[in-house]
N, C-alpha and C. Protein backbone atom coordinates (compact mmCIF):
# COMPACT_ATOMS: atom_id res chain seq x y z
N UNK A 1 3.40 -15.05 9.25
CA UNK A 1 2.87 -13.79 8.76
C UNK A 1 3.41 -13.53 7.35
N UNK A 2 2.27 -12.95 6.89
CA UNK A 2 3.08 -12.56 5.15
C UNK A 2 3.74 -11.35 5.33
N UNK A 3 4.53 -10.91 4.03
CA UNK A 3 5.13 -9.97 4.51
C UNK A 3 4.75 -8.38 4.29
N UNK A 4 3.50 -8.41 3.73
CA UNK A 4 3.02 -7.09 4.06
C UNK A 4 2.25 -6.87 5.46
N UNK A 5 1.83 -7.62 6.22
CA UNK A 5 1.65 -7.86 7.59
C UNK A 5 2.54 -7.65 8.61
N UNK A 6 4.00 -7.94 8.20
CA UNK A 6 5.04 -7.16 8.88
C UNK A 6 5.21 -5.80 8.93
N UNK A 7 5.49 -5.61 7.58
CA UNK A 7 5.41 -3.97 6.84
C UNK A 7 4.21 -3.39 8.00
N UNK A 8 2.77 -3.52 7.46
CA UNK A 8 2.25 -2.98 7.97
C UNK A 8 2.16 -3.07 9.79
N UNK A 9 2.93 -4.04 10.39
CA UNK A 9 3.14 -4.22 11.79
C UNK A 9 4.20 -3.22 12.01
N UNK A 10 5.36 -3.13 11.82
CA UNK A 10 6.35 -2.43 11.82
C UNK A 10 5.57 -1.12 11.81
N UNK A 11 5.46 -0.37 11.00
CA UNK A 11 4.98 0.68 10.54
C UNK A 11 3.83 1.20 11.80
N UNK A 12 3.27 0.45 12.30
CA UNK A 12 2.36 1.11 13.23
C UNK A 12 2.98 1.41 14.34
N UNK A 13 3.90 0.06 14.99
CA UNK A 13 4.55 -0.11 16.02
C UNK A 13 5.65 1.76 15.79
N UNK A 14 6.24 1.88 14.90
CA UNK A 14 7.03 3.16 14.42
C UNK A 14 6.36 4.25 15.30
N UNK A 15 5.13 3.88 14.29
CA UNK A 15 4.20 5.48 14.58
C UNK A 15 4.08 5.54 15.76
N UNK A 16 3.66 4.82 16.47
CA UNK A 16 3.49 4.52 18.13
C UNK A 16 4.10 5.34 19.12
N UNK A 17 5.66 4.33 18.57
CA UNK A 17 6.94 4.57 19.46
C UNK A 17 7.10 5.86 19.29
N UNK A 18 7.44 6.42 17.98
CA UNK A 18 7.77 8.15 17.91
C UNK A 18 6.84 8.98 18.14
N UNK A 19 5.52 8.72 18.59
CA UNK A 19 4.85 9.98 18.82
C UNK A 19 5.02 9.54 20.53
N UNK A 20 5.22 8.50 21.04
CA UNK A 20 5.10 8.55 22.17
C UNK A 20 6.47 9.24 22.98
N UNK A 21 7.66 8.78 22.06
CA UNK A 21 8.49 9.88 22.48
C UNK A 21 8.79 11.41 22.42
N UNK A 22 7.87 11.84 21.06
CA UNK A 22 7.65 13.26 20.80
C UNK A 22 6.90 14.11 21.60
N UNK A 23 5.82 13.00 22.74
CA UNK A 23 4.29 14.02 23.04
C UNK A 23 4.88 14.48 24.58
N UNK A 24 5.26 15.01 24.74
CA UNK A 24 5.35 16.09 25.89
C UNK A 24 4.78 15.44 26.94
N UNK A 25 4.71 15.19 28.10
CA UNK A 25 3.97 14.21 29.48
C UNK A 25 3.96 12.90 28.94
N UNK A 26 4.71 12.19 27.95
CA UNK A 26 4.41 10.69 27.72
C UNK A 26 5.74 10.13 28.43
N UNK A 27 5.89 9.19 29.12
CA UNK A 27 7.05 8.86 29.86
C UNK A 27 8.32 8.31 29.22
N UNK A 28 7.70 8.06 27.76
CA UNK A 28 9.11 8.55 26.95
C UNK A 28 9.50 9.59 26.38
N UNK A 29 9.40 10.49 26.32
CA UNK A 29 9.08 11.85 25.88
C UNK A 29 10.75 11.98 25.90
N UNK A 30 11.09 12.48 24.51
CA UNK A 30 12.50 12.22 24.52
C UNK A 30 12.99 13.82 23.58
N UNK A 31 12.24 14.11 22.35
CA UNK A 31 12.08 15.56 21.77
C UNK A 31 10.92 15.77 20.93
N UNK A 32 10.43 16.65 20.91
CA UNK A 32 9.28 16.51 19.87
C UNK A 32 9.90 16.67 18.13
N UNK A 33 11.51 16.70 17.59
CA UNK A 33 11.58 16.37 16.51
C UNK A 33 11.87 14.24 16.40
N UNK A 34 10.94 13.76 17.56
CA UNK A 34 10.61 12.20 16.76
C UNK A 34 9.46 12.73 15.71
N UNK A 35 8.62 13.74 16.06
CA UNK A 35 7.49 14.03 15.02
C UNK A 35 8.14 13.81 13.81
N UNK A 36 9.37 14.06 13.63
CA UNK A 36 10.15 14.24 11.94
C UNK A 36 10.19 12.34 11.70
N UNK A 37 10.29 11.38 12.45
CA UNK A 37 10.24 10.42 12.25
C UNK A 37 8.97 9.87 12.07
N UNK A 38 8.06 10.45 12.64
CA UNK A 38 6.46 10.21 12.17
C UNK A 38 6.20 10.26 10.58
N UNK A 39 6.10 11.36 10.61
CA UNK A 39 5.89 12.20 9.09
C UNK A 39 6.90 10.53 8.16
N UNK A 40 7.94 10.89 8.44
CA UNK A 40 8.83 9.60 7.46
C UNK A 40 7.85 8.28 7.16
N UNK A 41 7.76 8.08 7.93
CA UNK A 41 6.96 6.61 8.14
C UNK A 41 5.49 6.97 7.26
N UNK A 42 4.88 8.10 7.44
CA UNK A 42 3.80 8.18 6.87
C UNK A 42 4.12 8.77 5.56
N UNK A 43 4.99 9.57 4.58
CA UNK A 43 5.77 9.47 3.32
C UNK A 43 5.88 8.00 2.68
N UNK A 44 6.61 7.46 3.45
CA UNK A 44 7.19 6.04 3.16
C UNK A 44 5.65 5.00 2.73
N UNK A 45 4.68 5.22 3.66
CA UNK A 45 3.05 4.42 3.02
C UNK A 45 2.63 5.17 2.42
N UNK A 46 2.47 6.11 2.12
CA UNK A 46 2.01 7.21 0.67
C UNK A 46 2.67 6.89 -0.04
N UNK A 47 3.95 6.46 -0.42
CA UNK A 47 4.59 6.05 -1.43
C UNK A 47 4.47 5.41 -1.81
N UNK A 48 4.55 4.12 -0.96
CA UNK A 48 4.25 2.87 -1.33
C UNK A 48 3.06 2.33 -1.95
N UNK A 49 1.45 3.32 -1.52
CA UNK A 49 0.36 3.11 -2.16
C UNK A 49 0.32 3.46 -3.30
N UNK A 50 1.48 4.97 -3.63
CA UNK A 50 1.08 5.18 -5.26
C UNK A 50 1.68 4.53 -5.92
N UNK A 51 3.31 3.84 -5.50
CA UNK A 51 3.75 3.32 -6.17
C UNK A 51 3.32 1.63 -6.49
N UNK A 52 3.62 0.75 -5.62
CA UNK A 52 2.78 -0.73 -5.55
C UNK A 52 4.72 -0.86 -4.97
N UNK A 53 5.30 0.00 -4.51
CA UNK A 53 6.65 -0.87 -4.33
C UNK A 53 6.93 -0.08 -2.86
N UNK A 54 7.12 -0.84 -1.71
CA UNK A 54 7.98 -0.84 -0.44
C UNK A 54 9.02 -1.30 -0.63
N UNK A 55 10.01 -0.90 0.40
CA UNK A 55 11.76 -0.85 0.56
C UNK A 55 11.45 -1.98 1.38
N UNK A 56 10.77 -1.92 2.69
CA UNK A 56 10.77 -2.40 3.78
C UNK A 56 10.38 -3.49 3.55
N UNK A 57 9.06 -4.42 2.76
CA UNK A 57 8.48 -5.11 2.09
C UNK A 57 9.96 -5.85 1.36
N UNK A 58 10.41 -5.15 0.83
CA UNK A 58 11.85 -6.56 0.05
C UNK A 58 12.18 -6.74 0.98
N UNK A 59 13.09 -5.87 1.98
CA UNK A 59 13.69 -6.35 2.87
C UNK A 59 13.08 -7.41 3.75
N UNK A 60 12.06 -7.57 4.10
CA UNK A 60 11.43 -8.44 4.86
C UNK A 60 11.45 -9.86 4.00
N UNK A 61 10.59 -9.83 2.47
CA UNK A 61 10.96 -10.99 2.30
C UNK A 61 12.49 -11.30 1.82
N UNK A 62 13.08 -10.34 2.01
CA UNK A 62 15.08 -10.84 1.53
C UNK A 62 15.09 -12.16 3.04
N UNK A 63 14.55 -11.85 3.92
CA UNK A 63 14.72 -12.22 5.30
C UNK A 63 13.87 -13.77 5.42
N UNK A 64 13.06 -13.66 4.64
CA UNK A 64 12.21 -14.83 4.63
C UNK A 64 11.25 -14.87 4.68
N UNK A 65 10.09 -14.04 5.07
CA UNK A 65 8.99 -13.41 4.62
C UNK A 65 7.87 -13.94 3.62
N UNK A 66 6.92 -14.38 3.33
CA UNK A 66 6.11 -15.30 2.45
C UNK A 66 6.06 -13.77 1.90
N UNK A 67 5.36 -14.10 0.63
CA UNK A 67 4.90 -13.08 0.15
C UNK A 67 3.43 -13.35 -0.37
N UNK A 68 2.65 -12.48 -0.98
CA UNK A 68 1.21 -12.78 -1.29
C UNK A 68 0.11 -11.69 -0.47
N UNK A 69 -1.18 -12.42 -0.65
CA UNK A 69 -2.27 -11.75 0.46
C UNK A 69 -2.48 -12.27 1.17
């Protein structure tokens, strides 16, 4: 996988996990401030679109990560 394919894997898998622990009757339901970890994750790709630069994206290829399209 390249490594905006991670990024963008990660990032969904995130959104997933924290709303599933935020939503009230979900059987992880843990508090509804994971919502504050939602919102992050979705800051963090607004950023990244205006800017052309992810955190998560280096880190991945620091790790080994191809880079490209």
């Amino acid at each position: 996988m390249k490594s905006w394919q991670i990024v963008r894997l990660v990032a969904g898998l995130f959104i997933l996990l924290s709303l599933a622990m935020a939503i009230p009757g979900s059987p992880l339901f843990l508090s509804q401030w994971w919502l504050a970890f939602t919102a992050f994750v979705g800051l963090n790709l607004l950023q990244s679109a205006l800017t052309g630069w992810c955190l998560m994206e280096t880190i991945v290829r620091k790790l080994g990560a191809q880079s490209g399209c």
